[in-house]
PDB file of N, CA and C in Angstrom:
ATOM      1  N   UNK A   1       9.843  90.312-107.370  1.00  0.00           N
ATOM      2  CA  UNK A   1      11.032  89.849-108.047  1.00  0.00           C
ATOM      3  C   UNK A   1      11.140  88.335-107.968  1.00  0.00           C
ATOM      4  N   UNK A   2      10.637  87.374-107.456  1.00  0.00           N
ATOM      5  CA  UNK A   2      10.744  86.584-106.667  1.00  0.00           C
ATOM      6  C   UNK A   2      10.021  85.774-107.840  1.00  0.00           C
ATOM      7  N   UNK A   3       9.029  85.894-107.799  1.00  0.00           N
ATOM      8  CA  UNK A   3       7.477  85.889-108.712  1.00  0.00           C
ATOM      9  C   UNK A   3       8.040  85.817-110.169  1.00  0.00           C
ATOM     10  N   UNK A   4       9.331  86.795-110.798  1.00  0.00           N
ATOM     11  CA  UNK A   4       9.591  86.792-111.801  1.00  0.00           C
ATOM     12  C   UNK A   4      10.906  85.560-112.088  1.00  0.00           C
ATOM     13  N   UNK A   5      10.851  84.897-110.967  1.00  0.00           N
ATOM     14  CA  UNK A   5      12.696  84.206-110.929  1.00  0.00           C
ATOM     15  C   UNK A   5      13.590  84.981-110.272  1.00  0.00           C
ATOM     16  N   UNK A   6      13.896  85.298-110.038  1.00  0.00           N
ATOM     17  CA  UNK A   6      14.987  86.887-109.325  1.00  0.00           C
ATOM     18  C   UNK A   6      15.132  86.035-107.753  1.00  0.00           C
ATOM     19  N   UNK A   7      16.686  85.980-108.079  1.00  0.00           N
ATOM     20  CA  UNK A   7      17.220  85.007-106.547  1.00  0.00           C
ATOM     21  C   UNK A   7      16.736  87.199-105.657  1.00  0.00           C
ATOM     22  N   UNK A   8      16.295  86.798-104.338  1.00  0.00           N
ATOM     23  CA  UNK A   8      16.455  88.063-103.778  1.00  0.00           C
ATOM     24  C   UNK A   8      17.043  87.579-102.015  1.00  0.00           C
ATOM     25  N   UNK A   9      17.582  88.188-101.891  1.00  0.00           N
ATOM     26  CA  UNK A   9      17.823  88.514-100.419  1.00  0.00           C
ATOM     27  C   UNK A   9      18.369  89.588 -99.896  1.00  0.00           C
ATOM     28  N   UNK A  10      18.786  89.808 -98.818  1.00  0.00           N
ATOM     29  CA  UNK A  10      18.956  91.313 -98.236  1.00  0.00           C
ATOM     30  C   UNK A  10      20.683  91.551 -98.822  1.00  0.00           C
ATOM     31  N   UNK A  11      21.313  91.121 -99.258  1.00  0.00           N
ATOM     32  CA  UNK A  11      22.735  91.872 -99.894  1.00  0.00           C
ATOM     33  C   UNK A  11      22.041  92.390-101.396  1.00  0.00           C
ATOM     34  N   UNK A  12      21.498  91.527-101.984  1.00  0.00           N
ATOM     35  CA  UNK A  12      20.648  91.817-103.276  1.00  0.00           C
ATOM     36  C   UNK A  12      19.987  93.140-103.014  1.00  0.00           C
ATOM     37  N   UNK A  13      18.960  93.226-102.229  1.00  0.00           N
ATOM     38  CA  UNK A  13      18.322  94.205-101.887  1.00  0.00           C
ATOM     39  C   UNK A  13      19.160  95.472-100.907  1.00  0.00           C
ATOM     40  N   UNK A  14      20.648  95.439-100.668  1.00  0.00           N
ATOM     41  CA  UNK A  14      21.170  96.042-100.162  1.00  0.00           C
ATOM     42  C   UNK A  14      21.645  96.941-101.248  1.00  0.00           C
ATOM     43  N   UNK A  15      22.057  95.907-102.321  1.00  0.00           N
ATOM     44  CA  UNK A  15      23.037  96.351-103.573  1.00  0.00           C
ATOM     45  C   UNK A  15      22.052  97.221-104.328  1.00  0.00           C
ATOM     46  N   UNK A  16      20.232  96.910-104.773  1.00  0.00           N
ATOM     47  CA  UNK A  16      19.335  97.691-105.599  1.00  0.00           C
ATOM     48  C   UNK A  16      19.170  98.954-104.521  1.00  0.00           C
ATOM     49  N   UNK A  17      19.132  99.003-103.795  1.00  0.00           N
ATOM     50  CA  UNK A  17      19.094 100.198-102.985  1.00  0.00           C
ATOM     51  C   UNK A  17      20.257 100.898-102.784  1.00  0.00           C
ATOM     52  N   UNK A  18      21.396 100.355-103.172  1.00  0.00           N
ATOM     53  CA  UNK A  18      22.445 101.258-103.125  1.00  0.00           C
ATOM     54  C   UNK A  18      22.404 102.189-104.513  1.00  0.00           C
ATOM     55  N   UNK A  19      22.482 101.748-105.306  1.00  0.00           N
ATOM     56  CA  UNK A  19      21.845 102.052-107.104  1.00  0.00           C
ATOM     57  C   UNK A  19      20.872 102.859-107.383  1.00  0.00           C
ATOM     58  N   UNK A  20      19.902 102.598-106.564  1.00  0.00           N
ATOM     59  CA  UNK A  20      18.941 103.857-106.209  1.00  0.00           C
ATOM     60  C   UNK A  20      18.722 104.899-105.470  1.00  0.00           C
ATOM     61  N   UNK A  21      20.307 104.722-104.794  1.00  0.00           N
ATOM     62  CA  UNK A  21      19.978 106.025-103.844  1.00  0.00           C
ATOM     63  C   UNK A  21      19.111 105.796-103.010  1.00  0.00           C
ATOM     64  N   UNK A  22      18.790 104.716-102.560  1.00  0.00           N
ATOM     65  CA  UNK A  22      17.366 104.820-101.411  1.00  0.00           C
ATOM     66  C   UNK A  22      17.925 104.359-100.101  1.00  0.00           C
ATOM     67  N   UNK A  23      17.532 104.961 -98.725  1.00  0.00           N
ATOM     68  CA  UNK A  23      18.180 104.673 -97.802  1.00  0.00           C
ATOM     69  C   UNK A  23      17.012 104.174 -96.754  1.00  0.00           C
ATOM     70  N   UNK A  24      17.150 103.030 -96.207  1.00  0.00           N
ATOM     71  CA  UNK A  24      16.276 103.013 -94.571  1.00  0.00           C
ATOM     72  C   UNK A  24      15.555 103.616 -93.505  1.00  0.00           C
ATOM     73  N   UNK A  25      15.040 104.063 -93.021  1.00  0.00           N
ATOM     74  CA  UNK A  25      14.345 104.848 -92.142  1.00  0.00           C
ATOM     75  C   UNK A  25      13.585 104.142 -91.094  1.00  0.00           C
ATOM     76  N   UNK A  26      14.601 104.001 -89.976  1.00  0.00           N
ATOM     77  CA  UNK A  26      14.090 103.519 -88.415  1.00  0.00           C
ATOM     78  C   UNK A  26      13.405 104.225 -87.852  1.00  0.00           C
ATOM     79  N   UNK A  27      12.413 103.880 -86.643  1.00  0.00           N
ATOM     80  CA  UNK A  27      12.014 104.767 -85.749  1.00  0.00           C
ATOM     81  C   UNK A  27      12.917 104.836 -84.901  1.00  0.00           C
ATOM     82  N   UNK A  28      12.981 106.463 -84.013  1.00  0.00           N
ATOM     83  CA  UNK A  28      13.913 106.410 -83.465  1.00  0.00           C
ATOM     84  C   UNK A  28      13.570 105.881 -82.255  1.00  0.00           C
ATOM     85  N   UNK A  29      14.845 105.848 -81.257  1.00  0.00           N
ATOM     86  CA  UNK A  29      14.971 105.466 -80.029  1.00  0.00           C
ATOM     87  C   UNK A  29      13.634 105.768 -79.074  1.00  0.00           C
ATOM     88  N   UNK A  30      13.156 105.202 -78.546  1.00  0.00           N
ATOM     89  CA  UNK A  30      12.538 105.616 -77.133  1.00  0.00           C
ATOM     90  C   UNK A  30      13.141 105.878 -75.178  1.00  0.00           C
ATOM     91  N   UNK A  31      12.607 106.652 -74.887  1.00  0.00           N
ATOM     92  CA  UNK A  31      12.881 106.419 -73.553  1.00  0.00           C
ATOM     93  C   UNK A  31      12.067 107.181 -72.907  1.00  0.00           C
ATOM     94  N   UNK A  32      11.774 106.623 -71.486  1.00  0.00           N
ATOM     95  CA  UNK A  32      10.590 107.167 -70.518  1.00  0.00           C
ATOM     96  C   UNK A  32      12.083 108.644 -69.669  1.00  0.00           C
ATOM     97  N   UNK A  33      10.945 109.091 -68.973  1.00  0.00           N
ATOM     98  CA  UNK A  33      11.972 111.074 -68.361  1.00  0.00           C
ATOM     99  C   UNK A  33      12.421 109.322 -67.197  1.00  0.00           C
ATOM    100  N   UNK A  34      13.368 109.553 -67.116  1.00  0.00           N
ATOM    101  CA  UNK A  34      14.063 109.506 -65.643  1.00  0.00           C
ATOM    102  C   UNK A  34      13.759 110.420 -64.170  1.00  0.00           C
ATOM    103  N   UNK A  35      13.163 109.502 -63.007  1.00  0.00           N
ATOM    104  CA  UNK A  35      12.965 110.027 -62.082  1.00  0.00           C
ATOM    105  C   UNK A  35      14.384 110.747 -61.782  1.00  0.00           C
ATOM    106  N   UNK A  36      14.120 111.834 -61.039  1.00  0.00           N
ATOM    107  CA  UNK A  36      15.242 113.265 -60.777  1.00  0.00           C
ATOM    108  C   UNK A  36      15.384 112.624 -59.197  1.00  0.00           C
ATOM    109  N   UNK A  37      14.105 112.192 -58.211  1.00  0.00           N
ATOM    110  CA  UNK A  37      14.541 112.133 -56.745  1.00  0.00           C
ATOM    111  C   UNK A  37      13.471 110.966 -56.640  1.00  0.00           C
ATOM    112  N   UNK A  38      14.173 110.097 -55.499  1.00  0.00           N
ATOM    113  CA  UNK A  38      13.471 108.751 -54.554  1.00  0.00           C
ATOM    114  C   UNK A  38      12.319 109.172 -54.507  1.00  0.00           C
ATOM    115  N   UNK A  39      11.214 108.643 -54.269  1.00  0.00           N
ATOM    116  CA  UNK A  39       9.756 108.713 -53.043  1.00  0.00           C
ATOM    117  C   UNK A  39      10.064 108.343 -52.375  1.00  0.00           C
ATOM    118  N   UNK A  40      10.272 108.735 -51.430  1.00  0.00           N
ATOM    119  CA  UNK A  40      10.029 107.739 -49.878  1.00  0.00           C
ATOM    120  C   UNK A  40       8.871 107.716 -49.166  1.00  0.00           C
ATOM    121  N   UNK A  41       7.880 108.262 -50.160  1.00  0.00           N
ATOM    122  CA  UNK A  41       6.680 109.168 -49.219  1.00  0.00           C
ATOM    123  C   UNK A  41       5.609 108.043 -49.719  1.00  0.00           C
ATOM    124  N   UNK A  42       6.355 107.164 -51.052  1.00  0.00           N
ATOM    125  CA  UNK A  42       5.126 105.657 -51.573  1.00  0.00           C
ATOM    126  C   UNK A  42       5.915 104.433 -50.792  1.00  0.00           C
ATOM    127  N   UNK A  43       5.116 104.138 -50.266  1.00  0.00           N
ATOM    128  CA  UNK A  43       5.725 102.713 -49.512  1.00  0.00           C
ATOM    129  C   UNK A  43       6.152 101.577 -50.233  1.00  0.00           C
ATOM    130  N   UNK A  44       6.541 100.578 -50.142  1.00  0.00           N
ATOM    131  CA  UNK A  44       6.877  99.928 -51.092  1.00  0.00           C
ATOM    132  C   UNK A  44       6.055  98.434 -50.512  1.00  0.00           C
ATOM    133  N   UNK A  45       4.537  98.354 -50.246  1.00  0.00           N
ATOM    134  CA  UNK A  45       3.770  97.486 -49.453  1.00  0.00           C
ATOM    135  C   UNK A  45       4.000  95.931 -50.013  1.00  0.00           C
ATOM    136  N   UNK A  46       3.886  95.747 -51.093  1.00  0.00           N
ATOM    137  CA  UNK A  46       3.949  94.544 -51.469  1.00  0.00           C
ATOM    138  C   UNK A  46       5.215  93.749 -51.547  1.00  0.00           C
ATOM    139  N   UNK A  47       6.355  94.508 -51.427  1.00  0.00           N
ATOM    140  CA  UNK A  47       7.861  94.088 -51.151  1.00  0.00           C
ATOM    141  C   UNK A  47       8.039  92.763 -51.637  1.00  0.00           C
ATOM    142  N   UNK A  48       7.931  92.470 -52.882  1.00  0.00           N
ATOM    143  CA  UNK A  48       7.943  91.210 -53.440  1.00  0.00           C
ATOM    144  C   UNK A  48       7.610  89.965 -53.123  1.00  0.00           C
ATOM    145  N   UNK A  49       6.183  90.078 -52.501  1.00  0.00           N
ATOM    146  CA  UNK A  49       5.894  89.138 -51.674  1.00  0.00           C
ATOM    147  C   UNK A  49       4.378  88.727 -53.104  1.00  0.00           C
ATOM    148  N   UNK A  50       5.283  88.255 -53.924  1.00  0.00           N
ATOM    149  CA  UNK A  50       3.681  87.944 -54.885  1.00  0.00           C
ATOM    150  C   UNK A  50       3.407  86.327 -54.691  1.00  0.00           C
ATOM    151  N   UNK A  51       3.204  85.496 -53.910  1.00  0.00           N
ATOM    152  CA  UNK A  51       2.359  85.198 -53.711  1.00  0.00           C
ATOM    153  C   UNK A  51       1.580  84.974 -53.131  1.00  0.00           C
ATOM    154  N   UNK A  52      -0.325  85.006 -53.871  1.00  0.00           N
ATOM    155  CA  UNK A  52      -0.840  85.614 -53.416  1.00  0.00           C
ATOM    156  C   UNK A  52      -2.083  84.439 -52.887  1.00  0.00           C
ATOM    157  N   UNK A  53      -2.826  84.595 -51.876  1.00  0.00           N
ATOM    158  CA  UNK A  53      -3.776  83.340 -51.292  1.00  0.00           C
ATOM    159  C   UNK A  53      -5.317  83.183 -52.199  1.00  0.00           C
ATOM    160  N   UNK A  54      -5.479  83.966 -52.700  1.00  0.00           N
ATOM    161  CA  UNK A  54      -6.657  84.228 -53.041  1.00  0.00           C
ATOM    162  C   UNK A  54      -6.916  85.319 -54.239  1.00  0.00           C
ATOM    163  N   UNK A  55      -7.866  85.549 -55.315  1.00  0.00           N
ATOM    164  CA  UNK A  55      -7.967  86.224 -56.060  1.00  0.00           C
ATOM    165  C   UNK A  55      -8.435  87.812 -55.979  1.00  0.00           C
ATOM    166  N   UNK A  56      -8.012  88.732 -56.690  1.00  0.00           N
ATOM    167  CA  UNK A  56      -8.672  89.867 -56.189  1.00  0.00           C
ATOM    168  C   UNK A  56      -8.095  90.411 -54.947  1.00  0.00           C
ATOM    169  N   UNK A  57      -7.016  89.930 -54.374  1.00  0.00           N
ATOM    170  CA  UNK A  57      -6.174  90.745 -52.971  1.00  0.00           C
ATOM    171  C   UNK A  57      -4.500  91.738 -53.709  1.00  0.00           C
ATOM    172  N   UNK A  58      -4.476  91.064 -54.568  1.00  0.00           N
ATOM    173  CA  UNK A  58      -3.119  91.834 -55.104  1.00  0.00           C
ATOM    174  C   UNK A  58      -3.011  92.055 -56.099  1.00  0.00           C
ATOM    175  N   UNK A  59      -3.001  93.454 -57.029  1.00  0.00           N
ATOM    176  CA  UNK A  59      -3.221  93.888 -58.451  1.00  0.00           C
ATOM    177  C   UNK A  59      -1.866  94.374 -58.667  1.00  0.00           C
ATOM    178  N   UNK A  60      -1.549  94.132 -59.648  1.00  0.00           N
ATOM    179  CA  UNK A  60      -0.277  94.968 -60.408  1.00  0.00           C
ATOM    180  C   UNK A  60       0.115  95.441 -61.618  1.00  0.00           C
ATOM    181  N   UNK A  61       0.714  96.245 -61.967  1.00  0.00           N
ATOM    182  CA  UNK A  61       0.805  97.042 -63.210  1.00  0.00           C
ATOM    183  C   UNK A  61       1.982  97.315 -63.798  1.00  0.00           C
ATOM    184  N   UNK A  62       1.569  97.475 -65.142  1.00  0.00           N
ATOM    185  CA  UNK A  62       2.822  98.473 -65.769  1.00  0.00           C
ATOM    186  C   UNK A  62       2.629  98.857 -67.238  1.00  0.00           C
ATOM    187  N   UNK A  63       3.516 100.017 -67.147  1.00  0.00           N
ATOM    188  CA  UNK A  63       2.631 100.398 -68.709  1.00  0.00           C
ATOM    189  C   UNK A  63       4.330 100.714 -69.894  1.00  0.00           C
ATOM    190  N   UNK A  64       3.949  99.936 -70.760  1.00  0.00           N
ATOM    191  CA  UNK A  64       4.395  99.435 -71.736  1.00  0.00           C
ATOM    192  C   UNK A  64       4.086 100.489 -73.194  1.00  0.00           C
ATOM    193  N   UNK A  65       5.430 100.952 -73.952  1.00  0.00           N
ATOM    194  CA  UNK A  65       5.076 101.127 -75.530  1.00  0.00           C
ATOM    195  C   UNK A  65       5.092 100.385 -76.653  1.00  0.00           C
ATOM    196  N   UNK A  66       4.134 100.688 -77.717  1.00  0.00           N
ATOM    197  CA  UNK A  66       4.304  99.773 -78.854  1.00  0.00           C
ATOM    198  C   UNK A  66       4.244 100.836 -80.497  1.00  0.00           C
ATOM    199  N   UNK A  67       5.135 100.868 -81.005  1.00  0.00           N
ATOM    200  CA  UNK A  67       5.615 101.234 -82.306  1.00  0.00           C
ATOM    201  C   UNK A  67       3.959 101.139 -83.150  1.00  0.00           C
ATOM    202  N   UNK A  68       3.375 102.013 -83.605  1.00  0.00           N
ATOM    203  CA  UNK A  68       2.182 101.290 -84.176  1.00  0.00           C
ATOM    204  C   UNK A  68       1.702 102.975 -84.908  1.00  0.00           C
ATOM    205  N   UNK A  69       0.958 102.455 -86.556  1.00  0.00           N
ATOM    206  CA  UNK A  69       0.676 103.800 -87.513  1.00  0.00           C
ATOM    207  C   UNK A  69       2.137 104.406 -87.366  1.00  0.00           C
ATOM    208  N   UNK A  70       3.042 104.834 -87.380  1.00  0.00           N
ATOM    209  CA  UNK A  70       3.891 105.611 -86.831  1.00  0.00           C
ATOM    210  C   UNK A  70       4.386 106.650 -85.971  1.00  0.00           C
ATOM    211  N   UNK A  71       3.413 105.793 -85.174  1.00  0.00           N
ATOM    212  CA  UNK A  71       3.960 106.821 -83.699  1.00  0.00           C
ATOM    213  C   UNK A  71       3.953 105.988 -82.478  1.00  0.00           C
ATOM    214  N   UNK A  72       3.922 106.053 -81.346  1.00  0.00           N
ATOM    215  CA  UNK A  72       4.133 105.636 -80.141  1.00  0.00           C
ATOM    216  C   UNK A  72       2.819 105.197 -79.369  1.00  0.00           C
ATOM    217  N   UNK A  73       2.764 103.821 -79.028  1.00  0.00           N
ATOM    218  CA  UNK A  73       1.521 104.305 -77.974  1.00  0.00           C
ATOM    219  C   UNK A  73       1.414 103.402 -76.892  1.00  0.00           C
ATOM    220  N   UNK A  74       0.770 103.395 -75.813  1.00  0.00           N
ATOM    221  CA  UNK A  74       1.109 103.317 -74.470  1.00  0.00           C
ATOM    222  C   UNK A  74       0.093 102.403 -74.405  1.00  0.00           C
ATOM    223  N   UNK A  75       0.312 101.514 -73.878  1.00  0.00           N
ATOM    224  CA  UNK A  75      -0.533 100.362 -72.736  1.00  0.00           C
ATOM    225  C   UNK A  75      -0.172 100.248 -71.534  1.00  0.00           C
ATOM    226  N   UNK A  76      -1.357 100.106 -70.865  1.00  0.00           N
ATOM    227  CA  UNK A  76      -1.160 100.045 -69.068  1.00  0.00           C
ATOM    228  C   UNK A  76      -1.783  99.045 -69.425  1.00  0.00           C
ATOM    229  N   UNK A  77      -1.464  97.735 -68.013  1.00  0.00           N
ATOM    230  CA  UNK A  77      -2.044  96.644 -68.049  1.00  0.00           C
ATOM    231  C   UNK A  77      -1.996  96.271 -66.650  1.00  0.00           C
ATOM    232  N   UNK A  78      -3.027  95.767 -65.966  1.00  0.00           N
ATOM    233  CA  UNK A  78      -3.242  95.421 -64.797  1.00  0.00           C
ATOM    234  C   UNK A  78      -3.646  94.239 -64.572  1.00  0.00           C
ATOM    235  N   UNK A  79      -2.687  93.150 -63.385  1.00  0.00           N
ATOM    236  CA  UNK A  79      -2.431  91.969 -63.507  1.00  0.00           C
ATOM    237  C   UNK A  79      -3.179  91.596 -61.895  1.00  0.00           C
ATOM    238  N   UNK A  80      -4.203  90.581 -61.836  1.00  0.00           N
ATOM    239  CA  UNK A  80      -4.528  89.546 -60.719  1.00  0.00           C
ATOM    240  C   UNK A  80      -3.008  88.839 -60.518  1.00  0.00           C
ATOM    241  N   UNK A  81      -3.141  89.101 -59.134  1.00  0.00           N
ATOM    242  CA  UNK A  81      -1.888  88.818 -58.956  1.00  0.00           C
ATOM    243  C   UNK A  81      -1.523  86.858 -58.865  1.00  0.00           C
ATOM    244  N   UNK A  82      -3.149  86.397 -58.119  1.00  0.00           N
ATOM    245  CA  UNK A  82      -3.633  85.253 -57.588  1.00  0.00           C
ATOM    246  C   UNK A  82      -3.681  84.315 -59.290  1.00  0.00           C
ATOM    247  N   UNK A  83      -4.129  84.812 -60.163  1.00  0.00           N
ATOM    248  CA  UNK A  83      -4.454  83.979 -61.396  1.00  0.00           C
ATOM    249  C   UNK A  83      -3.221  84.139 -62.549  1.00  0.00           C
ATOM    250  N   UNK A  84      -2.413  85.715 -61.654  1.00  0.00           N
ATOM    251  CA  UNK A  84      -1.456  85.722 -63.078  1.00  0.00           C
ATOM    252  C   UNK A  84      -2.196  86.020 -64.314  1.00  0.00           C
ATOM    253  N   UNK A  85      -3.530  86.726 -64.399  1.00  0.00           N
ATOM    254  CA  UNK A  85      -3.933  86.849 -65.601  1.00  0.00           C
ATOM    255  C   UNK A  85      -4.274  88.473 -65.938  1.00  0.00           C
ATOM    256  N   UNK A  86      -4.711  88.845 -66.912  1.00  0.00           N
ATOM    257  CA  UNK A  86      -4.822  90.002 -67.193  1.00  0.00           C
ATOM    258  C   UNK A  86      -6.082  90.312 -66.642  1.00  0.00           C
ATOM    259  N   UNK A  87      -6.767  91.792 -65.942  1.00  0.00           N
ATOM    260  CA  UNK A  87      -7.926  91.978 -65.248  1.00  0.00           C
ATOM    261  C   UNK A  87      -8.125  93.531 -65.950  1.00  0.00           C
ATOM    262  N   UNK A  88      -7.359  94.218 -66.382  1.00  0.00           N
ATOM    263  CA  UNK A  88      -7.870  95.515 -67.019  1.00  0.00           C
ATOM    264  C   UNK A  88      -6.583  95.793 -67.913  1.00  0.00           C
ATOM    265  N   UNK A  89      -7.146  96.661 -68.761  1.00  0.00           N
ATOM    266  CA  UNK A  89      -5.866  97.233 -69.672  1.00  0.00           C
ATOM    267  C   UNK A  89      -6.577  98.407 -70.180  1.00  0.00           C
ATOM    268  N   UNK A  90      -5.969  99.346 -71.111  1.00  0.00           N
ATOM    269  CA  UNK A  90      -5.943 100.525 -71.409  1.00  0.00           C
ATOM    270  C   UNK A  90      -4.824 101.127 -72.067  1.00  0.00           C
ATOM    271  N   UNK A  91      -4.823 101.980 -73.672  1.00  0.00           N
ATOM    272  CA  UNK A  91      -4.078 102.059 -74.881  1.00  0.00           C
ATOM    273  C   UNK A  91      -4.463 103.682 -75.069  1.00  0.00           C
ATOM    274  N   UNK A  92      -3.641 104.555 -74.962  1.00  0.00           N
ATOM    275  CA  UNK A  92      -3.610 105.867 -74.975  1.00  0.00           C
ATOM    276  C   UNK A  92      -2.573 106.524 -76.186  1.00  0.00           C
ATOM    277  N   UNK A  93      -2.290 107.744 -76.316  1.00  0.00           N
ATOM    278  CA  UNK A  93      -1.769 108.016 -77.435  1.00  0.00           C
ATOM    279  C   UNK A  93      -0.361 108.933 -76.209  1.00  0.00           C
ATOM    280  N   UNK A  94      -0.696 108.761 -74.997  1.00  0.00           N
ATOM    281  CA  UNK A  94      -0.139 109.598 -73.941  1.00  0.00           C
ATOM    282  C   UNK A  94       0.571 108.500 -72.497  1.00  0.00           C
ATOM    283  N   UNK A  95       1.527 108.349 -71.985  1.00  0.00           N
ATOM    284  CA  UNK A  95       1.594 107.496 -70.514  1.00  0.00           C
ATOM    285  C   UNK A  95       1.096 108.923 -69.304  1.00  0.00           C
ATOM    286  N   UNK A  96      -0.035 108.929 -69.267  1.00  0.00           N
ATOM    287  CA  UNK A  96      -0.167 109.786 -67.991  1.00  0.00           C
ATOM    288  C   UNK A  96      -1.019 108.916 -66.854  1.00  0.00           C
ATOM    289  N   UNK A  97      -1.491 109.830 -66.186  1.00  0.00           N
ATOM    290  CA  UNK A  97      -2.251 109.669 -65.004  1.00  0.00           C
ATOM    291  C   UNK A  97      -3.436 108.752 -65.423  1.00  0.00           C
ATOM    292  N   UNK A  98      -4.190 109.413 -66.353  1.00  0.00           N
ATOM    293  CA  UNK A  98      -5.604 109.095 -67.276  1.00  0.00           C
ATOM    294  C   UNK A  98      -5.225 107.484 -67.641  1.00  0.00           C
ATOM    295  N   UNK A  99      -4.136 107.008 -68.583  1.00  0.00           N
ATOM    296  CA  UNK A  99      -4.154 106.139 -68.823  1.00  0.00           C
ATOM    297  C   UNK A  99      -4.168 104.778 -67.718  1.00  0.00           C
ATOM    298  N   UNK A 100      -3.543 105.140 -66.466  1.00  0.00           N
ATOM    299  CA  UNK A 100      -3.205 103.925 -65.470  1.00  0.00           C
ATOM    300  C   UNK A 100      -4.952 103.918 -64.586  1.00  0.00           C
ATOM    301  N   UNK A 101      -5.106 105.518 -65.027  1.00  0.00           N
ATOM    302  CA  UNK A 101      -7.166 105.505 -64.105  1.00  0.00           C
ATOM    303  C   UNK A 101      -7.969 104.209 -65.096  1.00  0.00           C
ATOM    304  N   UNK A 102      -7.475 104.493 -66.633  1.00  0.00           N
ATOM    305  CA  UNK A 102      -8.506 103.779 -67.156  1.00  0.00           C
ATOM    306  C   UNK A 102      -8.280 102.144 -67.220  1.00  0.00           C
ATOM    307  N   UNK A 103      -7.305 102.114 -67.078  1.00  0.00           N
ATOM    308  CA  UNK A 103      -7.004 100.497 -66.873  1.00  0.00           C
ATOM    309  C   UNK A 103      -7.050  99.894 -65.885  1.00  0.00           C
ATOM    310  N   UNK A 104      -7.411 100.454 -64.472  1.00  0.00           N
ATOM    311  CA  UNK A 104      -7.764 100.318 -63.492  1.00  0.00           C
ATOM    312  C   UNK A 104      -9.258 100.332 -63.086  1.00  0.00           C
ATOM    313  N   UNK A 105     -10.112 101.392 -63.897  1.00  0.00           N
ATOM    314  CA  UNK A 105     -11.828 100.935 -64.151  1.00  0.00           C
ATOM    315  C   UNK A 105     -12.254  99.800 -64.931  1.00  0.00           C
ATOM    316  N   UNK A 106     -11.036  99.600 -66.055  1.00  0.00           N
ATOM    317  CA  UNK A 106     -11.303  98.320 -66.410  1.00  0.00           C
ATOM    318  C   UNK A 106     -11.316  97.289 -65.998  1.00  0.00           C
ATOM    319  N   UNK A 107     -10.511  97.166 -64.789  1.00  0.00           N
ATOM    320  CA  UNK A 107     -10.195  96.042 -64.004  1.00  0.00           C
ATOM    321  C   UNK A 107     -11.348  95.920 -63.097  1.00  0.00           C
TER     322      UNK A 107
END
């Protein structure tokens, strides 16, 4: 439209879509299960003590979703704690067990 002269912006494009009957379509919400009970049985060793003397003594993780094709998918990423840089990662279609093993052989 733009291409043809046609001022466009999103009330414009609010108003042709109202006219057409056409409506939006978000993905919906995400959320990880909520732990039900504490561990007390995983220690909590590193107790926010990141920094670190040397490279290769303290690894850390976390695994992250990203909206992508239309569906969900999971990255684990595992961090040198000493360089602050990335040392393994791993992209699954699942957050399980498998995914945090493989980003951890990567590392």
């Amino acid at each position: 439209m733009q291409e043809e002269g046609e001022q466009i912006g999103r009330f414009k494009v609010r108003s042709l879509m109202r006219e057409l009957a056409l409506v939006s379509k978000q993905p919906g919400s995400h959320a990880y299960k909520k732990a039900t009970v504490e561990r007390p049985d995983i220690p909590n060793i590193l107790n926010r003590a990141f920094d670190v003397e040397a490279p290769n003594q303290v690894w850390c993780g976390d695994i992250t979703y990203v909206w992508a094709q239309g569906k969900w998918h999971y990255l684990a990423v595992v961090l040198d704690l000493y360089a602050r840089r990335v040392v393994g990662w791993a992209l699954s279609d699942k957050p399980d067990a498998d995914l945090a093993v493989k980003a951890l052989d990567v590392a």
